[in-house]
N, C-alpha and C. Protein backbone atom coordinates (compact mmCIF):
# COMPACT_ATOMS: atom_id res chain seq x y z
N UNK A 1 71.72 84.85 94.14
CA UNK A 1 70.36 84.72 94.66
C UNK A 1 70.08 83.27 95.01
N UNK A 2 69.91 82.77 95.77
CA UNK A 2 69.15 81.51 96.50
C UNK A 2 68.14 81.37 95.22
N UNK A 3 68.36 80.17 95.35
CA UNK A 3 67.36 79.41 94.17
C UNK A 3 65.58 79.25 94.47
N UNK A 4 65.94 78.65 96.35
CA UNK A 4 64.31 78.55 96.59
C UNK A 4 63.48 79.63 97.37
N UNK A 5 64.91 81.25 97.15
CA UNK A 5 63.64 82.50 97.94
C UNK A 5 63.88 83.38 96.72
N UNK A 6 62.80 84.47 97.28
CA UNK A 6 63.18 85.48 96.70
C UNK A 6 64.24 86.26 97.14
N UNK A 7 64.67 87.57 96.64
CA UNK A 7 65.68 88.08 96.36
C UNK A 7 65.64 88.92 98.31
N UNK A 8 66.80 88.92 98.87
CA UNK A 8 67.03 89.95 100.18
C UNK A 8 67.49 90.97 99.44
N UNK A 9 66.89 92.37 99.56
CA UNK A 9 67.41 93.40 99.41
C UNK A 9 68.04 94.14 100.41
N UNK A 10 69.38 94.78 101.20
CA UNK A 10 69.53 96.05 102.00
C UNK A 10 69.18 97.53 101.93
N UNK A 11 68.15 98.17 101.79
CA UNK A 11 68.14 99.46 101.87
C UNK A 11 69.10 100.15 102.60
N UNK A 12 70.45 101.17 102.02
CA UNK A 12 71.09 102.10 102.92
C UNK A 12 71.02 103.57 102.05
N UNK A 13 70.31 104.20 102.93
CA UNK A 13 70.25 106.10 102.50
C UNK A 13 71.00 106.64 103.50
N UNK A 14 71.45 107.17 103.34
CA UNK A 14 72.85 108.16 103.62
C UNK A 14 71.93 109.47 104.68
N UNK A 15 71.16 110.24 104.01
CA UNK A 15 70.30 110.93 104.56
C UNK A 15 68.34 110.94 103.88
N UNK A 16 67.81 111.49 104.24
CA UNK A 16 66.59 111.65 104.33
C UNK A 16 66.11 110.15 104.03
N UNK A 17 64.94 109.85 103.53
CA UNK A 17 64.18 108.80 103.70
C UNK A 17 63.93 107.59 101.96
N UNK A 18 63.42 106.78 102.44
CA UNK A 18 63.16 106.23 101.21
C UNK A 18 62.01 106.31 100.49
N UNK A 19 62.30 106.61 99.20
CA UNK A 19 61.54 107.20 98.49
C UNK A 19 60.31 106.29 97.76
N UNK A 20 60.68 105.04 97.91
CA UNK A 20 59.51 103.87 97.55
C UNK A 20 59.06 102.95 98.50
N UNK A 21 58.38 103.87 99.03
CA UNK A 21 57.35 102.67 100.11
C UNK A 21 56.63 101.72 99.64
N UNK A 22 56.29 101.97 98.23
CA UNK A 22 55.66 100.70 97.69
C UNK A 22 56.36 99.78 97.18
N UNK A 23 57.49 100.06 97.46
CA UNK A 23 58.41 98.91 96.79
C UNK A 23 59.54 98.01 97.82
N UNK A 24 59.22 96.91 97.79
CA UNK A 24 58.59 96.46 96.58
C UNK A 24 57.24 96.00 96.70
N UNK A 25 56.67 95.49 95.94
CA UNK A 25 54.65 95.21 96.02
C UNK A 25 54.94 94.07 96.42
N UNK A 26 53.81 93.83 97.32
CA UNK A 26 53.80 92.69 97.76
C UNK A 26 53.30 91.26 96.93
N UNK A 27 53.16 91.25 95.43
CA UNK A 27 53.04 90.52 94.56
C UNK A 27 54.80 90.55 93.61
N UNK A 28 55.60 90.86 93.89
CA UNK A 28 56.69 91.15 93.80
C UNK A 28 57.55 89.76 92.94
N UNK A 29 57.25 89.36 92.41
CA UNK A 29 57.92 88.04 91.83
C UNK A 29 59.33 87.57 91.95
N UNK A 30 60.36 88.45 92.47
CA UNK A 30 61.66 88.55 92.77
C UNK A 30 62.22 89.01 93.99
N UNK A 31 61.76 90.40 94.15
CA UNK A 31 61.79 90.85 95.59
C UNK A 31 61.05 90.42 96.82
N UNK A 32 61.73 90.38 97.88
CA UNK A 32 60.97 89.56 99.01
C UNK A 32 61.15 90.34 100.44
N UNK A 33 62.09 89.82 101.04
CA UNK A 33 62.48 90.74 102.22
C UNK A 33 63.51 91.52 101.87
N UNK A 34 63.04 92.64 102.40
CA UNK A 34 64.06 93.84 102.57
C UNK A 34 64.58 94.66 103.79
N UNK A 35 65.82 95.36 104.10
CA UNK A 35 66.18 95.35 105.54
C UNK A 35 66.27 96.71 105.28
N UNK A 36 66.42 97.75 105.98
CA UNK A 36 66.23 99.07 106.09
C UNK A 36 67.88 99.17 107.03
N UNK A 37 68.49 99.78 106.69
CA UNK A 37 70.22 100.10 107.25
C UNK A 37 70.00 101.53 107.31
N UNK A 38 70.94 101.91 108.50
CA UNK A 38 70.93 103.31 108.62
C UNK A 38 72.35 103.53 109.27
N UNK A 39 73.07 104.65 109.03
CA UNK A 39 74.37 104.75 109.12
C UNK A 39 74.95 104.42 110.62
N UNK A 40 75.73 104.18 111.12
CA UNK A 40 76.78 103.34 109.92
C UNK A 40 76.46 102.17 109.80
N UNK A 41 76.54 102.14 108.65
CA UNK A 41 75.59 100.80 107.72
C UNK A 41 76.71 99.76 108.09
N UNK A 42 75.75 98.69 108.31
CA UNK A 42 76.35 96.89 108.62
C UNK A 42 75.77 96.36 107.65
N UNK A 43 76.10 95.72 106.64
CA UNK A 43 75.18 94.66 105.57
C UNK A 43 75.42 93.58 106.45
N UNK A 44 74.09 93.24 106.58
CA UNK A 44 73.72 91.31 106.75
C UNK A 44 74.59 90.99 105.88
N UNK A 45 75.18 89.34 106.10
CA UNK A 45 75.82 88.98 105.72
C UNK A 45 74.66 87.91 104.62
N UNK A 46 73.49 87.92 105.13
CA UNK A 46 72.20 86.96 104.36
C UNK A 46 71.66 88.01 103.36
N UNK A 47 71.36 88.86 102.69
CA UNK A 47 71.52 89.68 101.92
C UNK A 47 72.12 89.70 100.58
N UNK A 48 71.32 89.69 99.23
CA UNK A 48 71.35 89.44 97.81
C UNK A 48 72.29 90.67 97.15
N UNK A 49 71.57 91.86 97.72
CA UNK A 49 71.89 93.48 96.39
C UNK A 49 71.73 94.24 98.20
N UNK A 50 72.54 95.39 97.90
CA UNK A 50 72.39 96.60 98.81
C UNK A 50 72.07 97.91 97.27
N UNK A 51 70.86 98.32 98.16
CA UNK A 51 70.86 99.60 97.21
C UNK A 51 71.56 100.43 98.03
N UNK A 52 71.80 101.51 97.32
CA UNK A 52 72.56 102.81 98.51
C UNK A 52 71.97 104.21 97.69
N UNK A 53 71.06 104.86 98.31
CA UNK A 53 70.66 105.87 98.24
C UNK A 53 71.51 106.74 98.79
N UNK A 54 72.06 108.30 97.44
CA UNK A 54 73.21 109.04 98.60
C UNK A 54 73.03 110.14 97.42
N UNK A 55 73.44 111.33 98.11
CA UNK A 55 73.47 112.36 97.38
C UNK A 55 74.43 112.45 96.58
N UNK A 56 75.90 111.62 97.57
CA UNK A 56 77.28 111.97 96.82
C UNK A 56 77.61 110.50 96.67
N UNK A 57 77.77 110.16 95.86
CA UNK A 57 78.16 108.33 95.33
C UNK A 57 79.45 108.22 95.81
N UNK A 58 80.56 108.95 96.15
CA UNK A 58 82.08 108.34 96.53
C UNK A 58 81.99 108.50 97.90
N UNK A 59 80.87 109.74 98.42
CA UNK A 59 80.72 109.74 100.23
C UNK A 59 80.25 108.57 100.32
N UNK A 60 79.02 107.88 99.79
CA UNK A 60 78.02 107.26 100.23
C UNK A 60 78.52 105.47 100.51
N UNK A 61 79.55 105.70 98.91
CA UNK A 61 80.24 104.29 99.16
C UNK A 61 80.89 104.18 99.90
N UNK A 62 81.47 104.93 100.33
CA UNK A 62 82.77 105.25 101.20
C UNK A 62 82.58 105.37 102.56
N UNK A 63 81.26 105.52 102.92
CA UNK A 63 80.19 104.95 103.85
C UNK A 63 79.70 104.00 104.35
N UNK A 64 79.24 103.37 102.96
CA UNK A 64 79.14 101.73 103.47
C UNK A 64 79.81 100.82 103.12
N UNK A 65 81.27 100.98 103.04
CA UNK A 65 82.59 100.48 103.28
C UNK A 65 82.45 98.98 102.35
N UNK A 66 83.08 98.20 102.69
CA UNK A 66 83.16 96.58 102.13
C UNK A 66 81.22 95.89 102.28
N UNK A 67 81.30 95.57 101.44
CA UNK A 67 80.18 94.47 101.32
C UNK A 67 80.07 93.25 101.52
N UNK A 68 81.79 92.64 101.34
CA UNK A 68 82.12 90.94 101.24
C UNK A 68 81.32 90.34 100.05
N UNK A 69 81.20 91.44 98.46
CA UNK A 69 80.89 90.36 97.39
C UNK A 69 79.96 90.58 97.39
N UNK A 70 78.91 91.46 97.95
CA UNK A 70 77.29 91.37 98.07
C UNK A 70 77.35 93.07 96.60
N UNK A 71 76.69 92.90 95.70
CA UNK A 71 76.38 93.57 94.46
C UNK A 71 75.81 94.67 94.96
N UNK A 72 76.01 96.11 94.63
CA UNK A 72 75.44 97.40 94.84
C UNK A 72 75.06 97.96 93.68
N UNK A 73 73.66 98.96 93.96
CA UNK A 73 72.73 99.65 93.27
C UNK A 73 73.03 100.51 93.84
N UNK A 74 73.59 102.00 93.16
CA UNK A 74 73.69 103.30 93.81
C UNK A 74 72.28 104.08 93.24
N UNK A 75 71.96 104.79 94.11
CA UNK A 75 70.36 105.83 93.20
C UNK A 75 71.01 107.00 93.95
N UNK A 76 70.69 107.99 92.80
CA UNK A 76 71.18 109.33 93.69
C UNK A 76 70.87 110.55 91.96
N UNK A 77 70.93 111.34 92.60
CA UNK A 77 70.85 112.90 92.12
C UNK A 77 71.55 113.31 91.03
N UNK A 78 72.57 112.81 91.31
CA UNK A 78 74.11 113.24 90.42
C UNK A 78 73.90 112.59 88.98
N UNK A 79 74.44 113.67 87.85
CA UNK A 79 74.35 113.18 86.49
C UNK A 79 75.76 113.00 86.16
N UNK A 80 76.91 113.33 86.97
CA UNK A 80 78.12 113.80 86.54
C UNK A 80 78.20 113.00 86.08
N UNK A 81 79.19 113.27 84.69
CA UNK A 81 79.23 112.10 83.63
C UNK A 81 80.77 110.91 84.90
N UNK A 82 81.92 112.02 85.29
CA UNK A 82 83.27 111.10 85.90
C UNK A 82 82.47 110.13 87.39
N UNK A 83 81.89 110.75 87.83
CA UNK A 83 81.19 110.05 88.78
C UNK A 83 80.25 108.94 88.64
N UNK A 84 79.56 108.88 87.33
CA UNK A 84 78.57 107.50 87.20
C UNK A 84 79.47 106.08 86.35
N UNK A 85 80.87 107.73 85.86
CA UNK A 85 82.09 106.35 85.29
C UNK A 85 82.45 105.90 86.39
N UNK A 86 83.02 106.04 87.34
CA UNK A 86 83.89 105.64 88.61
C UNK A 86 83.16 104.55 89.27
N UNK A 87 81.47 104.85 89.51
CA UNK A 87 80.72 104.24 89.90
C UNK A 87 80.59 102.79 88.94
N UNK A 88 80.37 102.84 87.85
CA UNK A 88 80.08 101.61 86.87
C UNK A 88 81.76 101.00 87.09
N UNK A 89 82.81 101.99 86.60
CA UNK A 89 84.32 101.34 86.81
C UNK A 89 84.24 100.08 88.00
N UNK A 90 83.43 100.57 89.27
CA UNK A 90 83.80 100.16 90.44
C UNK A 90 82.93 98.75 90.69
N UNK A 91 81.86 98.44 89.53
CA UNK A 91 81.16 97.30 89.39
C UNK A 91 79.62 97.84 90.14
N UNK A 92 79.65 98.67 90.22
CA UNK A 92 78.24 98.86 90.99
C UNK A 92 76.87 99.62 89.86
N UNK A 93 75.65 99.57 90.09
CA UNK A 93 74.90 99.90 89.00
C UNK A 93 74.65 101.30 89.67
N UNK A 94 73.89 102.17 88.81
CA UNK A 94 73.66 103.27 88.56
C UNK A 94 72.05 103.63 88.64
N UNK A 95 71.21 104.22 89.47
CA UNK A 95 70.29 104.77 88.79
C UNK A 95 70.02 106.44 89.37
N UNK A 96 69.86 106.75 88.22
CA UNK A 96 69.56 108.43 87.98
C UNK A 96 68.08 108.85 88.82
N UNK A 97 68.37 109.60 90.05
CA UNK A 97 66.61 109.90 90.68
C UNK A 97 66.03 110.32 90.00
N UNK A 98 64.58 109.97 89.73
CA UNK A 98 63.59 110.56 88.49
C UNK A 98 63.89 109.95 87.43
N UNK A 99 65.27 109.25 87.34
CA UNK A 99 64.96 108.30 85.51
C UNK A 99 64.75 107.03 85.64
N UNK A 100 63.91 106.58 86.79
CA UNK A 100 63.87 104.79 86.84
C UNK A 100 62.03 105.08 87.35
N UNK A 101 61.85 104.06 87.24
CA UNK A 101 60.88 103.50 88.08
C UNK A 101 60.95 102.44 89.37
N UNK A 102 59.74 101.65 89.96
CA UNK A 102 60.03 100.69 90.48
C UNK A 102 60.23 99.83 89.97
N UNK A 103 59.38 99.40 88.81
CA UNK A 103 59.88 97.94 87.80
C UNK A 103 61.50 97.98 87.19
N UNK A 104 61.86 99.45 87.23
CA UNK A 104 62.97 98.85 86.63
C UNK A 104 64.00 98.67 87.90
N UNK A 105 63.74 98.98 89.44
CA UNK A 105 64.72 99.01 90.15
C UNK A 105 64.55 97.19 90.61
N UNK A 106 63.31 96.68 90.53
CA UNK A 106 63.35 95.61 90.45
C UNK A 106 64.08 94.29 89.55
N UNK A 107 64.11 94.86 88.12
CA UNK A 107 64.94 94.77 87.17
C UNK A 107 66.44 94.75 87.40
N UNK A 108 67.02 96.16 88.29
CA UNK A 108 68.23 96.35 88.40
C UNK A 108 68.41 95.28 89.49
N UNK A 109 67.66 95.02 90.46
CA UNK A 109 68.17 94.13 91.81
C UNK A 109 68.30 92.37 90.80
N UNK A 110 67.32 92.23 90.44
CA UNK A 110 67.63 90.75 89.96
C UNK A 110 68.84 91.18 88.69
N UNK A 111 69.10 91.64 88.17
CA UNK A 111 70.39 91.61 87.28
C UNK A 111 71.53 91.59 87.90
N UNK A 112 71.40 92.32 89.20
CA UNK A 112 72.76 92.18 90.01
C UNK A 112 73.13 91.20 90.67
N UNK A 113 72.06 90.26 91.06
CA UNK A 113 72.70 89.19 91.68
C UNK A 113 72.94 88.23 90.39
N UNK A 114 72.54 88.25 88.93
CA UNK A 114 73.14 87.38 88.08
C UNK A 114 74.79 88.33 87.53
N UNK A 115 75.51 89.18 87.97
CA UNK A 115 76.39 90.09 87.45
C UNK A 115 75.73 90.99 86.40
N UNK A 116 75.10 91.60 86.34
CA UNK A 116 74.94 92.33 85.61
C UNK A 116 74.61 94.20 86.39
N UNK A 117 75.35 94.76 85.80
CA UNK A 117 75.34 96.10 86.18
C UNK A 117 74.55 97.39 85.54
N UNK A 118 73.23 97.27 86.30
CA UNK A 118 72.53 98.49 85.27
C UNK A 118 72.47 99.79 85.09
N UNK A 119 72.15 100.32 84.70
CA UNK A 119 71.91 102.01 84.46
C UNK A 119 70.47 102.47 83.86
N UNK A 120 70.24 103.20 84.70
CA UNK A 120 68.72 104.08 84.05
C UNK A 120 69.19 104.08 82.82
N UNK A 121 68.28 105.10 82.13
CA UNK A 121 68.74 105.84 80.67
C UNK A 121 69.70 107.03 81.24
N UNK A 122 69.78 108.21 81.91
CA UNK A 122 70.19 109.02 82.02
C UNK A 122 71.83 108.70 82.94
N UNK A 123 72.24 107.79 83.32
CA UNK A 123 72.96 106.85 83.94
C UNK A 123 73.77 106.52 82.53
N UNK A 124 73.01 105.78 81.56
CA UNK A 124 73.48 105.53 80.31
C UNK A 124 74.21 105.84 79.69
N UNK A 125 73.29 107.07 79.20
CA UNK A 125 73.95 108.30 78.52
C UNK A 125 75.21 109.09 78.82
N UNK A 126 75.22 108.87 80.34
CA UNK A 126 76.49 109.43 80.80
C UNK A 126 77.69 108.85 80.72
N UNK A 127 77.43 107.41 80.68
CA UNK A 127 78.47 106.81 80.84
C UNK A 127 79.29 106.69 78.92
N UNK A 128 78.37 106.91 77.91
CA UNK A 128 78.22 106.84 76.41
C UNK A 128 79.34 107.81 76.62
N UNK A 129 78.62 109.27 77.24
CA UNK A 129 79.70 110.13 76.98
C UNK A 129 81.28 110.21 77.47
N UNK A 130 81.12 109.53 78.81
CA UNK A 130 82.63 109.30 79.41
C UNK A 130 83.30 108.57 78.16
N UNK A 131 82.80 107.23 77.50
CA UNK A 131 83.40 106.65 76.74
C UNK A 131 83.90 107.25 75.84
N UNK A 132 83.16 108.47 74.68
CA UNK A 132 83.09 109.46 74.10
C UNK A 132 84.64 110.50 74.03
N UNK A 133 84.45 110.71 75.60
CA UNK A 133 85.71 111.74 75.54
C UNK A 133 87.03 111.14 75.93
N UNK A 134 86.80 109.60 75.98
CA UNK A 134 88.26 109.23 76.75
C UNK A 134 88.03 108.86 75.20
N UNK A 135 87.71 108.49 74.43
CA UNK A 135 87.79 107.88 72.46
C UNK A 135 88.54 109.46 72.10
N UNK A 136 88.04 110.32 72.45
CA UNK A 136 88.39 111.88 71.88
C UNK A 136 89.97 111.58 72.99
N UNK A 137 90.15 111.93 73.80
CA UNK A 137 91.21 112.11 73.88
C UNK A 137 92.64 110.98 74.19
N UNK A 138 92.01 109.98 73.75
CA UNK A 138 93.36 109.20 73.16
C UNK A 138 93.50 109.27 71.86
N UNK A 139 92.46 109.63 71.10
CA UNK A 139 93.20 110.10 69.82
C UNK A 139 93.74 111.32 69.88
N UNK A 140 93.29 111.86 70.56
CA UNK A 140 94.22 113.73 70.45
C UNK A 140 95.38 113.21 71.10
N UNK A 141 95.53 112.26 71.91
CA UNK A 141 97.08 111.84 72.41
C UNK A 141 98.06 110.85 71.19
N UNK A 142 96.72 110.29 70.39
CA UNK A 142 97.85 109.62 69.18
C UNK A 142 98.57 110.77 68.29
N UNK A 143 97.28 111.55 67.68
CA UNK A 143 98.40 112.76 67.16
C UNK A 143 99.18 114.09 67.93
N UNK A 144 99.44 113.87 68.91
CA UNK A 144 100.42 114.24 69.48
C UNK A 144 101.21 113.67 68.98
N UNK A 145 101.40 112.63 69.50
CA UNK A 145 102.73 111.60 69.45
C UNK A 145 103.05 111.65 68.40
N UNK A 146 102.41 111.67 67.41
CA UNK A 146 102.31 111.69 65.94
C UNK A 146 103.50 112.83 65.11
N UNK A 147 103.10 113.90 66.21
CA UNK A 147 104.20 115.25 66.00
C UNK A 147 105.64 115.00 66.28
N UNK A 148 106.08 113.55 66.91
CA UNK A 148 107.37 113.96 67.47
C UNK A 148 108.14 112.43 66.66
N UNK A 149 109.67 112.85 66.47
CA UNK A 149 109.92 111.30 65.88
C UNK A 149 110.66 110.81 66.83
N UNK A 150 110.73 109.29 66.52
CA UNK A 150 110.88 108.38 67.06
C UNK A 150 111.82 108.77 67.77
N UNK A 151 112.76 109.10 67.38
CA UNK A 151 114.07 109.67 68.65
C UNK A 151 113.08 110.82 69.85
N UNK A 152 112.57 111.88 69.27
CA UNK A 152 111.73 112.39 70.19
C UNK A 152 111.17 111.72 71.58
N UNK A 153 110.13 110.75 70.84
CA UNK A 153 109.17 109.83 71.42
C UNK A 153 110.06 109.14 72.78
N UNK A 154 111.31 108.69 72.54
CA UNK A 154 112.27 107.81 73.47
C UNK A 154 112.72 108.69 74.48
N UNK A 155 113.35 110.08 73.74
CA UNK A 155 113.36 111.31 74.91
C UNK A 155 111.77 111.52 75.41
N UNK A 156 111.30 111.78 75.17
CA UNK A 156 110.04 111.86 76.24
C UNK A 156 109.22 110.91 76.98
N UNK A 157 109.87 109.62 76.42
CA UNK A 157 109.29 108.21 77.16
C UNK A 157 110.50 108.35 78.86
N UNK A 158 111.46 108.92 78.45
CA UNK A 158 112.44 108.86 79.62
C UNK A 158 112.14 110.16 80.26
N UNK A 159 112.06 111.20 79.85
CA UNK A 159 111.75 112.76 80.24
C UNK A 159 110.89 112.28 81.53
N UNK A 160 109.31 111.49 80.72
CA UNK A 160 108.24 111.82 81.41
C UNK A 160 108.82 111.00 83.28
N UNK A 161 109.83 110.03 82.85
CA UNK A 161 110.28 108.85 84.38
C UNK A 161 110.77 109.98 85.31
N UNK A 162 111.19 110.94 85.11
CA UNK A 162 111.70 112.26 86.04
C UNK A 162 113.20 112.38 85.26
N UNK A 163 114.08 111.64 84.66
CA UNK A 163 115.30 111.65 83.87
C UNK A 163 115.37 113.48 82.92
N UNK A 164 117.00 113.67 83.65
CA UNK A 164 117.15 115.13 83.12
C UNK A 164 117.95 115.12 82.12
N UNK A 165 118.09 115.86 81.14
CA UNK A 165 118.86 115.93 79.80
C UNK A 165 120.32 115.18 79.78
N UNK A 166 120.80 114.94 80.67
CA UNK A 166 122.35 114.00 81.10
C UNK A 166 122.02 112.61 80.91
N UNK A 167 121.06 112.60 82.37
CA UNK A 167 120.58 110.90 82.62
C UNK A 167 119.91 110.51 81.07
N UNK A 168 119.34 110.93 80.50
CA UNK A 168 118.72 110.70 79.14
C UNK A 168 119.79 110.82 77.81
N UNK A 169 120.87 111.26 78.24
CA UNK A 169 121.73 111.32 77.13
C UNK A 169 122.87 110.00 77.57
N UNK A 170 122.84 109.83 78.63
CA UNK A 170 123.67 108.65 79.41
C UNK A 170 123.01 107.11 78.57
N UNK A 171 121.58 107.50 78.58
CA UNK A 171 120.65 106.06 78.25
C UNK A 171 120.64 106.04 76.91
N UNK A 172 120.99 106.93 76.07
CA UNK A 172 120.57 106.99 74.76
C UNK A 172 121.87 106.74 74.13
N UNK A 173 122.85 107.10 74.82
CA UNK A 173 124.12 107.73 74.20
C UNK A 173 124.50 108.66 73.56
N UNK A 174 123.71 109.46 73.66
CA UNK A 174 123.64 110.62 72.82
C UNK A 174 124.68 111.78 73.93
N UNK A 175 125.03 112.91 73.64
CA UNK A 175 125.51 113.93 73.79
C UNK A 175 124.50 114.71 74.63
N UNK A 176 124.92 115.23 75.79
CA UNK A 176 123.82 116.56 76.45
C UNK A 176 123.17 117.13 75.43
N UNK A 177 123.80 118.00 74.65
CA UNK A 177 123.54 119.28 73.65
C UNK A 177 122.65 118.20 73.05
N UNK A 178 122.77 117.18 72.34
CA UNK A 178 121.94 116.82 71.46
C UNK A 178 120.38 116.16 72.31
N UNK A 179 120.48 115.99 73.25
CA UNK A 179 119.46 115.52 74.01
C UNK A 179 118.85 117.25 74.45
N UNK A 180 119.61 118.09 74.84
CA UNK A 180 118.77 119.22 74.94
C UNK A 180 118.19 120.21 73.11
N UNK A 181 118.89 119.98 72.33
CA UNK A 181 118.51 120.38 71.16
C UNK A 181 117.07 120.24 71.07
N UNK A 182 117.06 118.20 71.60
CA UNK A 182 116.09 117.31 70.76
C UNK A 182 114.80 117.79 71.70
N UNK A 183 114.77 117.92 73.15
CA UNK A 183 113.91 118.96 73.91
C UNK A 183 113.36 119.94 73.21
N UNK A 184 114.02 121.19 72.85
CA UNK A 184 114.04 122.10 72.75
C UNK A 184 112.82 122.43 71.31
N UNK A 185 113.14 121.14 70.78
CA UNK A 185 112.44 121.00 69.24
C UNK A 185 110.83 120.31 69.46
N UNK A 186 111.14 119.09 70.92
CA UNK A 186 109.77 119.10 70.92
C UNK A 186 109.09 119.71 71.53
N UNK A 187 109.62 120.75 72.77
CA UNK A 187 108.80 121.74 73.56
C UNK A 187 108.00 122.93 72.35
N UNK A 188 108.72 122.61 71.06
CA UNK A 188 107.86 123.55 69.87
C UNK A 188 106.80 122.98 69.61
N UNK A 189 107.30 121.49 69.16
CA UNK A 189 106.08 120.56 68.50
C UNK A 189 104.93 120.42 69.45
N UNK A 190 104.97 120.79 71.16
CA UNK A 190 104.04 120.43 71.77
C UNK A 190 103.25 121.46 72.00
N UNK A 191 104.08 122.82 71.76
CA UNK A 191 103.60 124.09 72.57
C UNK A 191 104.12 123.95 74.16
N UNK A 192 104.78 123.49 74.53
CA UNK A 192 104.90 123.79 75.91
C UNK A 192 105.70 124.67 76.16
N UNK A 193 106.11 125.06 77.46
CA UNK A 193 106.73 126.23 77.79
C UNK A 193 107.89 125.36 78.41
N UNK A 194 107.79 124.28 78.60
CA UNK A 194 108.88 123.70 79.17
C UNK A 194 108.76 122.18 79.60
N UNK A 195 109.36 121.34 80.67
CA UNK A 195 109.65 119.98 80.68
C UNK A 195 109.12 120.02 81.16
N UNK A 196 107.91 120.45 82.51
CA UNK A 196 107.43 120.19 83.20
C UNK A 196 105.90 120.12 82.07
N UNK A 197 105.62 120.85 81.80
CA UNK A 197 104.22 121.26 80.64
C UNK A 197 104.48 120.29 79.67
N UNK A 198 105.61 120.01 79.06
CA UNK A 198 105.54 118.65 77.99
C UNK A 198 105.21 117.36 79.04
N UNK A 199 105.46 116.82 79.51
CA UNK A 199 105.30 115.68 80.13
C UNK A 199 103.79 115.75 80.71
N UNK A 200 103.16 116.75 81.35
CA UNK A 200 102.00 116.81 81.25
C UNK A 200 100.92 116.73 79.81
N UNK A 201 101.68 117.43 78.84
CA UNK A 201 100.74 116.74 77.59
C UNK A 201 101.18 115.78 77.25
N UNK A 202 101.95 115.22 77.29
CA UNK A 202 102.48 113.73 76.62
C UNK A 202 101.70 112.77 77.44
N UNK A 203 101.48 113.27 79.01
CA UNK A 203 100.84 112.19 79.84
C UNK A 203 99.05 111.96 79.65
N UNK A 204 99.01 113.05 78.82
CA UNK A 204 97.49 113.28 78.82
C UNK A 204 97.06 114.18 79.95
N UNK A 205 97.94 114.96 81.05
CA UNK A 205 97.09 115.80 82.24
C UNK A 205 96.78 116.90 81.95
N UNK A 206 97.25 117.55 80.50
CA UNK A 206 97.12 118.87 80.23
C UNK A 206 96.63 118.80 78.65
N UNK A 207 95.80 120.09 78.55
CA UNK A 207 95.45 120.04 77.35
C UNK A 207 96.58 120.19 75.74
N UNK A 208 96.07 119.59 74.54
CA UNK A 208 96.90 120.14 73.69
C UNK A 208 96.52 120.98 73.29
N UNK A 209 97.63 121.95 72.67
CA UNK A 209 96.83 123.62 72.34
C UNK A 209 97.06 123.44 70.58
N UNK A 210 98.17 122.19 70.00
CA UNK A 210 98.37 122.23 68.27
C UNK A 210 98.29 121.09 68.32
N UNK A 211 97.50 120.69 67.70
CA UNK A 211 98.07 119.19 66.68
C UNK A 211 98.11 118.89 65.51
């Protein structure tokens, strides 16, 4: 943010209209000029924060392409918990339609030009829970691992590279038979039906059914 103005905002909505005409007030202590963008969106290059109003947050970004460093506010509809992760992942803030106000979108614009990335409450919460289930399932991936021993663990550290019971008995020194035995024992420990289904739970893409 420029030290001696207030803040440039870009308005870009994807479709229908913007939903705060009063915003910002013209007693506005931060906010100042604001530019109204309409697809396909060009950000000024003089420009603080782009909000981006969009129904779908990966269309919408994916819409208004590169910024060159200029901080984004997404507002939109969507609660999905992987989508407001991807969105925060991607450095951009979050607000949930219906869980903000104007003071706090004012809030969100001056935090973004100091780095800071906000979230409504309902924005929040979602992101609590993404954290939540990726905590849940790297531990359901520690005790996996947990099931197999260390010789296991080395066959399936090579399994998962595309390496077939030979090439893995070549690296280990081990014997075919004993490299397929040692398979055979953890396709039990995993439940899988086979090499293709173990390497998917070992990778985390598939669920575990024992641990």
């Amino acid at each position: 943010m420029r030290s001696s103005q207030r803040i440039s905002v870009a308005l870009a909505c994807t479709e229908g209209e913007w939903p705060h005409d009063d915003w910002p007030a013209p007693d506005d202590r931060y906010v100042g000029r604001v530019v109204r963008l309409d697809p396909p969106f060009r950000v000024p290059e003089d420009v603080d924060v782009v909000v981006l109003r969009c129904e779908e947050p990966a269309e919408g970004l994916s819409e208004l392409g590169a910024t060159g460093g200029i901080p984004v506010i997404v507002i939109s509809p969507g609660r999905d918990t992987r989508t407001i992760v991807e969105v925060f992942r991607g450095g951009a803030g979050y607000l949930v339609e219906g869980d903000y106000c104007t003071c706090m979108l004012s809030s969100a614009v001056v935090g973004a030009t100091v780095g800071h990335t906000y979230l409504s409450p309902a924005a929040c919460a979602a992101l609590r829970e993404g954290a939540r289930q990726l905590s849940t399932a790297e531990a359901a991936m520690e005790r996996l691992r947990a099931l197999l021993s260390p010789r296991e663990r080395q066959i399936m550290e090579l399994l998962s590279t595309g390496l077939g019971a030979q090439e893995i008995g070549l690296r280990l020194r081990l014997s075919e038979k004993t490299v397929r035995n040692n398979l055979s024992n953890i396709y039990a420990k995993l439940d899988a039906r086979g090499s293709t289904d173990a390497v998917l739970r070992w990778l985390g893409a598939a669920p575990v059914l024992r641990t």
